[in-house]
PDB file of N, CA and C in Angstrom:
ATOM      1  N   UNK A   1      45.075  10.798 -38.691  1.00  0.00           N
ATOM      2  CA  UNK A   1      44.526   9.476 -38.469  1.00  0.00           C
ATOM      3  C   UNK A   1      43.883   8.973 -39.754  1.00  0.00           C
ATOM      4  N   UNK A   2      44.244   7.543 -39.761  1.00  0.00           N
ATOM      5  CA  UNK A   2      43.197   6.939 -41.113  1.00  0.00           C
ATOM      6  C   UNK A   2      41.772   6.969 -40.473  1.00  0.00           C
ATOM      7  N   UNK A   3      41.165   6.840 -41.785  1.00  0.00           N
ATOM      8  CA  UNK A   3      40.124   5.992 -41.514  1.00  0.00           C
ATOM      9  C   UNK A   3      39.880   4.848 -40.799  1.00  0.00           C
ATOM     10  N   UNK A   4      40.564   3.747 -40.847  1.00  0.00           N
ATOM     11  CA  UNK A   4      40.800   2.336 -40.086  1.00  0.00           C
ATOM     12  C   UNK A   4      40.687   3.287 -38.744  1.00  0.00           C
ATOM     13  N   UNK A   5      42.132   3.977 -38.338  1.00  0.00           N
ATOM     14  CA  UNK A   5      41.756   4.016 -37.438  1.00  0.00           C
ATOM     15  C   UNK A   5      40.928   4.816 -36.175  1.00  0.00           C
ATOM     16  N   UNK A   6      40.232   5.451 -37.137  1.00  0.00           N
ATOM     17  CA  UNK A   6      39.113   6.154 -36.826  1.00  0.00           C
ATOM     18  C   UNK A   6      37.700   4.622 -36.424  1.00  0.00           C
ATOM     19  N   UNK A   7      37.854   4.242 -37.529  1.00  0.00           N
ATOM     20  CA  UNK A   7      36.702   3.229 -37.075  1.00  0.00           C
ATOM     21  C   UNK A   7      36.631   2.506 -35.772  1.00  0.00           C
ATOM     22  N   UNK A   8      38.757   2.091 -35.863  1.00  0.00           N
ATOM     23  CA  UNK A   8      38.974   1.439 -34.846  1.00  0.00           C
ATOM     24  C   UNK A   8      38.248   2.172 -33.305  1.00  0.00           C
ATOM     25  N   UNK A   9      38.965   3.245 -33.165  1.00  0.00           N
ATOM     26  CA  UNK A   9      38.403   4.299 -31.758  1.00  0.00           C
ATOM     27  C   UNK A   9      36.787   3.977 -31.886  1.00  0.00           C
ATOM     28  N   UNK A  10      35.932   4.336 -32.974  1.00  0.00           N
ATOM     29  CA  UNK A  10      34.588   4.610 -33.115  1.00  0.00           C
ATOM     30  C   UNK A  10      33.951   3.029 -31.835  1.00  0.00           C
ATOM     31  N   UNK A  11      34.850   1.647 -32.643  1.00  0.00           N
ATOM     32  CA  UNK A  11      34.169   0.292 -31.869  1.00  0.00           C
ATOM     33  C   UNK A  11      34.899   0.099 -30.515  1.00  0.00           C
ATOM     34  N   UNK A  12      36.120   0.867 -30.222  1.00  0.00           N
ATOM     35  CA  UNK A  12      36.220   0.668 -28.946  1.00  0.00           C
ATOM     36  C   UNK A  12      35.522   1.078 -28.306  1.00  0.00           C
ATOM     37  N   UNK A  13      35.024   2.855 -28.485  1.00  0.00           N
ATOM     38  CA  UNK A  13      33.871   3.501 -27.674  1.00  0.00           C
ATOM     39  C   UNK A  13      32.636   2.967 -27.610  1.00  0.00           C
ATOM     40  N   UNK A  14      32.237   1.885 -28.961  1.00  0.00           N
ATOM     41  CA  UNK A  14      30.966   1.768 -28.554  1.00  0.00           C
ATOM     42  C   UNK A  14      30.851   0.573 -28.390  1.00  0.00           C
ATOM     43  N   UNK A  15      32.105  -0.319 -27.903  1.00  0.00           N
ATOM     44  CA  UNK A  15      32.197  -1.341 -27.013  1.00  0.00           C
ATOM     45  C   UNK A  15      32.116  -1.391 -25.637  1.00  0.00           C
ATOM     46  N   UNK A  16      32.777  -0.284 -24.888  1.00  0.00           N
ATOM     47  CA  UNK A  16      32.686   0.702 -23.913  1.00  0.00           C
ATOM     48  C   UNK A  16      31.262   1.177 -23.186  1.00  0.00           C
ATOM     49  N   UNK A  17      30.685   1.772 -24.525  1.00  0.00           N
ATOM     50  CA  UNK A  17      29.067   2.227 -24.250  1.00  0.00           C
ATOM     51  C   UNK A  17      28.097   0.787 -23.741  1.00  0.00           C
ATOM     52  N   UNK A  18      28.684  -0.089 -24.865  1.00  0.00           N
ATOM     53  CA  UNK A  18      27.565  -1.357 -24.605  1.00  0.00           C
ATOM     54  C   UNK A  18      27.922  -1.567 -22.988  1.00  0.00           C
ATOM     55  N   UNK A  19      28.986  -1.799 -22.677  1.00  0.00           N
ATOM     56  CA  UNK A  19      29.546  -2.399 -21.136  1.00  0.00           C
ATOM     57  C   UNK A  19      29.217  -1.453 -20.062  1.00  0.00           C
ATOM     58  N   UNK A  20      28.906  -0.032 -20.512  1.00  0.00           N
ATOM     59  CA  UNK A  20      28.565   0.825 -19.693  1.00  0.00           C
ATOM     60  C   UNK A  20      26.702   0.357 -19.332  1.00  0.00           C
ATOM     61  N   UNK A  21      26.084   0.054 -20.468  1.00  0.00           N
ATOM     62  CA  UNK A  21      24.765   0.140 -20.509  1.00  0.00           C
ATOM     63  C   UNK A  21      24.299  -1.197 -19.511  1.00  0.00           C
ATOM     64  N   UNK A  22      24.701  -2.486 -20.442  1.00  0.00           N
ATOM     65  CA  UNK A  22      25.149  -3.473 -19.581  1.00  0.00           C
ATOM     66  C   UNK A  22      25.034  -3.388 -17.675  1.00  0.00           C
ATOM     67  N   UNK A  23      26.224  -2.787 -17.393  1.00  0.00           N
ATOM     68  CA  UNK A  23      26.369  -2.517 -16.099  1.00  0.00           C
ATOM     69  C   UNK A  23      24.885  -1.606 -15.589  1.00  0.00           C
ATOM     70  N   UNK A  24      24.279  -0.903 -15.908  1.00  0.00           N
ATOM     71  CA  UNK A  24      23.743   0.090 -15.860  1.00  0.00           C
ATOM     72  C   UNK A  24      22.288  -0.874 -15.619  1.00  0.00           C
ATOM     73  N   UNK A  25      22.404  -1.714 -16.923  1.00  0.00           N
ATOM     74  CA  UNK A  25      21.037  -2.492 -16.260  1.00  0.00           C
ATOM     75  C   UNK A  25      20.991  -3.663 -15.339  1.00  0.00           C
ATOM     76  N   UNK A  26      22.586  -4.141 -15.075  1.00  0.00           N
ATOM     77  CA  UNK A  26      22.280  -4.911 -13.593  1.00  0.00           C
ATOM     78  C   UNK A  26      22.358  -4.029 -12.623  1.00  0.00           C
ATOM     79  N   UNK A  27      22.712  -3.061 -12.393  1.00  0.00           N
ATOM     80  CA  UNK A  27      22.113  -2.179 -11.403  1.00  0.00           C
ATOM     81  C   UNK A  27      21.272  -2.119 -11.070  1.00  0.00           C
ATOM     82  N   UNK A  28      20.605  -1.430 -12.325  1.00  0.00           N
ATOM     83  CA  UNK A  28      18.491  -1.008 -11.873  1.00  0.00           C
ATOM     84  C   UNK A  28      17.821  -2.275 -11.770  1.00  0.00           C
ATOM     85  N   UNK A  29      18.040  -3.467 -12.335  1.00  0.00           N
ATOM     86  CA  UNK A  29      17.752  -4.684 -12.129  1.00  0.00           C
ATOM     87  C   UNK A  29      17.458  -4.783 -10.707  1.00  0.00           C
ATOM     88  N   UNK A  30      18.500  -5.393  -9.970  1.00  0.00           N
ATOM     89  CA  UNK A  30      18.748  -5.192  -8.738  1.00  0.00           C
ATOM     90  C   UNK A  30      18.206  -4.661  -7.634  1.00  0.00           C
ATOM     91  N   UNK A  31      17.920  -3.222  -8.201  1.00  0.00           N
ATOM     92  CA  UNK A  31      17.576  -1.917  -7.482  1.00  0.00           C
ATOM     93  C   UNK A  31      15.771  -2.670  -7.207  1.00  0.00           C
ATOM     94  N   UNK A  32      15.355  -2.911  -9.005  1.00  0.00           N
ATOM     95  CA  UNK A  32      13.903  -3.334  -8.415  1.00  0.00           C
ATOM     96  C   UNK A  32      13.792  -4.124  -8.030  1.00  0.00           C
ATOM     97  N   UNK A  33      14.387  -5.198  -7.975  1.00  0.00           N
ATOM     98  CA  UNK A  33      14.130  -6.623  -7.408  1.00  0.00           C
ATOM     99  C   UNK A  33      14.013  -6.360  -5.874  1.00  0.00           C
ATOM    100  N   UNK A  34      14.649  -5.275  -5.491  1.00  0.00           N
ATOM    101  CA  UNK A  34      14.834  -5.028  -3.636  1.00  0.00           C
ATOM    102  C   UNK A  34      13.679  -4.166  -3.529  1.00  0.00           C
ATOM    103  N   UNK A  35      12.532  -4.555  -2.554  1.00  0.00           N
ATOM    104  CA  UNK A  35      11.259  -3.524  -2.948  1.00  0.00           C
ATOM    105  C   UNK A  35      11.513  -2.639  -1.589  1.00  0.00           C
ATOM    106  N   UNK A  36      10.930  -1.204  -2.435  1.00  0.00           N
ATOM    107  CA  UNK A  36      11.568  -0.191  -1.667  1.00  0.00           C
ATOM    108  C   UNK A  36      10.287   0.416  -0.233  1.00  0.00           C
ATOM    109  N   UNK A  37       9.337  -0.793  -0.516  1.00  0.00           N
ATOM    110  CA  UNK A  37       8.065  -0.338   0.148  1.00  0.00           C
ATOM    111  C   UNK A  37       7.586  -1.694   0.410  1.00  0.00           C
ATOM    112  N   UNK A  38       7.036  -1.488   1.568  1.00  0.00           N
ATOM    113  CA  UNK A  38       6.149  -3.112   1.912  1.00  0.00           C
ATOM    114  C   UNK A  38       4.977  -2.746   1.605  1.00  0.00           C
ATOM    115  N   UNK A  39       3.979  -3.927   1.496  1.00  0.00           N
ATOM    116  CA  UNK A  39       2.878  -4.741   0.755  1.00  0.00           C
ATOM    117  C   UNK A  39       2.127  -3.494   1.329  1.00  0.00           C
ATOM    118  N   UNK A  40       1.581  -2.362   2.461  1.00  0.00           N
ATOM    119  CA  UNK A  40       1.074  -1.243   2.404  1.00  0.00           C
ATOM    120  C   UNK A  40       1.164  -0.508   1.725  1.00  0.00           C
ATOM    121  N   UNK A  41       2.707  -0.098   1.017  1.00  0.00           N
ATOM    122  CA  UNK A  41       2.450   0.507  -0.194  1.00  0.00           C
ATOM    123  C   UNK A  41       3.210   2.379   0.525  1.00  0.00           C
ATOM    124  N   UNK A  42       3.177   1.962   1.834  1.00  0.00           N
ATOM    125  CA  UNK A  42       3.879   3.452   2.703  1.00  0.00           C
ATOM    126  C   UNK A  42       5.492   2.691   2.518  1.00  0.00           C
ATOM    127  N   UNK A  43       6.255   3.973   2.875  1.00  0.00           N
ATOM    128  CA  UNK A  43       8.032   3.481   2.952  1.00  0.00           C
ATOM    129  C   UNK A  43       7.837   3.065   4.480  1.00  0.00           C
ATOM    130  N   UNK A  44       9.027   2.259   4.821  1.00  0.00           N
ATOM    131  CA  UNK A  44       8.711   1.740   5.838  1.00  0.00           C
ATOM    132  C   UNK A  44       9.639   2.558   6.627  1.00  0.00           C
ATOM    133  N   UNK A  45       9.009   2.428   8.119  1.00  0.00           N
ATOM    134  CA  UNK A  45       9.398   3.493   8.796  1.00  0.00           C
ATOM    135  C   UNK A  45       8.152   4.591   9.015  1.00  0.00           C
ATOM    136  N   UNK A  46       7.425   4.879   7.985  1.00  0.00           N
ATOM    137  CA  UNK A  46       6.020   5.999   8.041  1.00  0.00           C
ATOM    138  C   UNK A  46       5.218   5.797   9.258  1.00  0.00           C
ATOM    139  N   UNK A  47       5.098   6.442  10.059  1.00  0.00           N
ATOM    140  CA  UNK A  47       3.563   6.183  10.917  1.00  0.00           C
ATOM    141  C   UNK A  47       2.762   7.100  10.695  1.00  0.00           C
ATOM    142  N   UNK A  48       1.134   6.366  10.647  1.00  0.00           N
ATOM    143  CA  UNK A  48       0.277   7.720  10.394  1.00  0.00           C
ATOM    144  C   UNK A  48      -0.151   7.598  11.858  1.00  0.00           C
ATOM    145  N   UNK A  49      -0.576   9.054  11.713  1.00  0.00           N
ATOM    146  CA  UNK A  49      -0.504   9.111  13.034  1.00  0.00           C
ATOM    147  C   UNK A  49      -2.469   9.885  12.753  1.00  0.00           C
ATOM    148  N   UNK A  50      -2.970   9.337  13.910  1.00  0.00           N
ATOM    149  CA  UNK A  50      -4.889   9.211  13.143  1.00  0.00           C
ATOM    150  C   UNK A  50      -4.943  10.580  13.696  1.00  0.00           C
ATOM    151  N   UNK A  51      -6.592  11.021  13.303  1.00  0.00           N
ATOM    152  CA  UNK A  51      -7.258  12.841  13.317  1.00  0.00           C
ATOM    153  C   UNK A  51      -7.867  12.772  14.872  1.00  0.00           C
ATOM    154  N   UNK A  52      -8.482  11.303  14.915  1.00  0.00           N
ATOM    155  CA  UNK A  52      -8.836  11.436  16.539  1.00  0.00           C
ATOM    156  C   UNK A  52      -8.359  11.718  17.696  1.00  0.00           C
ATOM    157  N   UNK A  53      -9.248  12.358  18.619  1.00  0.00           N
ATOM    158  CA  UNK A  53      -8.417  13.039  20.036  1.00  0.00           C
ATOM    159  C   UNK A  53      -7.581  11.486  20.633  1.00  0.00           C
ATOM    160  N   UNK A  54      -6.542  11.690  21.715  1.00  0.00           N
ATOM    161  CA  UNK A  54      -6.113  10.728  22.061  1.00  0.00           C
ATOM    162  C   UNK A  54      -7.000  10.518  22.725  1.00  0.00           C
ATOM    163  N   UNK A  55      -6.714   9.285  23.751  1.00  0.00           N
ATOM    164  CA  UNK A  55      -7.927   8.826  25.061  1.00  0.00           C
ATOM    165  C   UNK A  55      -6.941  10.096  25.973  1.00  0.00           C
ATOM    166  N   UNK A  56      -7.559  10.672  26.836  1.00  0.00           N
ATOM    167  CA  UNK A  56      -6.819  11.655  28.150  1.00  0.00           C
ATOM    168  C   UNK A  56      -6.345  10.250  29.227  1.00  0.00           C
ATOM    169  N   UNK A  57      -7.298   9.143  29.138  1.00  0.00           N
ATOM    170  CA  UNK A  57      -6.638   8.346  29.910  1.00  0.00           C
ATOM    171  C   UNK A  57      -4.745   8.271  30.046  1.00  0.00           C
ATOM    172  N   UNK A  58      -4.627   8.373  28.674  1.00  0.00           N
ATOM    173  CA  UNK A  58      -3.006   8.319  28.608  1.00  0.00           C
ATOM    174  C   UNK A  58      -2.322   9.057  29.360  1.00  0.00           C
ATOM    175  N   UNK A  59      -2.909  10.434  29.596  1.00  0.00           N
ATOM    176  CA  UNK A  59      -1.821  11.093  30.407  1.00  0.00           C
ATOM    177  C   UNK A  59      -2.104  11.261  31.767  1.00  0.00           C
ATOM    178  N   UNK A  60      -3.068  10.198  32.414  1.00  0.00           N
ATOM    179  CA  UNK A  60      -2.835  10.262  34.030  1.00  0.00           C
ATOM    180  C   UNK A  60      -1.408   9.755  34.475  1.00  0.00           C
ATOM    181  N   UNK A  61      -1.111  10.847  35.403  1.00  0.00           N
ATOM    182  CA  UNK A  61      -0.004  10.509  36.294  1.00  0.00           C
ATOM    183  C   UNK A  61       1.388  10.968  35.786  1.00  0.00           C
ATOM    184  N   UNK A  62       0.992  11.885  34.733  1.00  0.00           N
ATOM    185  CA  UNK A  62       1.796  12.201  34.364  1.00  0.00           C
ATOM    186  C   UNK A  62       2.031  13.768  34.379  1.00  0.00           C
ATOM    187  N   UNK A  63       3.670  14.305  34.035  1.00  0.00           N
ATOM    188  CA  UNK A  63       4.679  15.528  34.051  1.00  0.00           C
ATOM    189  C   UNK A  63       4.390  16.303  33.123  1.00  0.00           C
ATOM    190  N   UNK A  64       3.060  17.364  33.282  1.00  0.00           N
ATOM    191  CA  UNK A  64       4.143  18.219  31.572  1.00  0.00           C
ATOM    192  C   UNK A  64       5.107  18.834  32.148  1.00  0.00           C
ATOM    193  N   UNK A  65       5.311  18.650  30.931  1.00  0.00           N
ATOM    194  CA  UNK A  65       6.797  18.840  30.413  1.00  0.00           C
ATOM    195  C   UNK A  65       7.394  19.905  31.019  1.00  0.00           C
ATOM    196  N   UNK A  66       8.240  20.612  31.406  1.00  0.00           N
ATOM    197  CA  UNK A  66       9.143  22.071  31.718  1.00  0.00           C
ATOM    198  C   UNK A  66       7.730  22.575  32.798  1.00  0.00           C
ATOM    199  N   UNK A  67       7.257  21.895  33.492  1.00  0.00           N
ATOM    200  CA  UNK A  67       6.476  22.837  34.484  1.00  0.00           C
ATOM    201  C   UNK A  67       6.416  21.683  35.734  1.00  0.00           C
ATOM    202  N   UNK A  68       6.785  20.204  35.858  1.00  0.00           N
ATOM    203  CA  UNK A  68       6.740  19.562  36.588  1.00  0.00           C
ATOM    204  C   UNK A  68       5.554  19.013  36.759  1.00  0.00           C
ATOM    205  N   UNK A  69       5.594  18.108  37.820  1.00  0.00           N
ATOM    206  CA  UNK A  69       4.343  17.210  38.051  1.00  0.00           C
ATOM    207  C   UNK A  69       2.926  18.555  38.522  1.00  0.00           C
ATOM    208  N   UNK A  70       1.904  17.662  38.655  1.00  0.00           N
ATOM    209  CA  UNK A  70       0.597  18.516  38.821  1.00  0.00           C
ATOM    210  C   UNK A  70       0.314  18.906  40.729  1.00  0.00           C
ATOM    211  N   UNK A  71       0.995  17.792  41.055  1.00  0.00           N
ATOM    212  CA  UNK A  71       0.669  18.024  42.809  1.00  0.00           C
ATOM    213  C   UNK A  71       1.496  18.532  43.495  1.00  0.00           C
ATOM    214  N   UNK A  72       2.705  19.507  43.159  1.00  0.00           N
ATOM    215  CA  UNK A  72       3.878  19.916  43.307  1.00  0.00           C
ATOM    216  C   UNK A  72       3.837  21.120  42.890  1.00  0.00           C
ATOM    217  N   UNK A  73       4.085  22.081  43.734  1.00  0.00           N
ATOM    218  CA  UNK A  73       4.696  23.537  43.345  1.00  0.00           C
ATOM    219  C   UNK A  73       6.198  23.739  43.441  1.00  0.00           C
ATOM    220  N   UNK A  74       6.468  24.570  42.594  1.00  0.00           N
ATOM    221  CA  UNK A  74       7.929  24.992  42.498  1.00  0.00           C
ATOM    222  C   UNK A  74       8.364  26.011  43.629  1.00  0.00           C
ATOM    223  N   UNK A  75       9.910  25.817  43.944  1.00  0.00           N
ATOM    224  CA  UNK A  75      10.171  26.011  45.202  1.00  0.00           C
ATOM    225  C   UNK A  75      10.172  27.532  45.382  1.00  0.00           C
TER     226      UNK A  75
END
């Protein structure tokens, strides 16, 4: 190969590179413009879930689980 066309290959590749980079930053562009978290600042979808006991109110009238209701014996 000449020189020429050594140079030549050298500006195709780094015509290539520019169009690669190019692309590369309308991507991430993009990427931030779409915010990946709402104005809380948690991903959305997160629930915290608090340290306090529940109220017991919640579970009147209710089944645990794999043993059946409370006023009911098994047969």
């Amino acid at each position: 190969m000449s020189v020429q066309d050594d140079l030549a290959a050298v500006k195709r590749r780094l015509q290539d590179l520019e169009h690669t980079v190019e692309e590369l930053e309308r991507r991430v562009g993009s990427e931030r413009g779409a915010p990946s978290t709402p104005a809380t600042g948690r991903p959305e979808g997160l629930v915290t879930i608090p340290d306090a006991p529940y109220d017991s109110g919640l579970w009147v009238d209710t089944d645990d689980e794999g043993l059946g209701a409370r006023d009911r014996h098994a047969p």
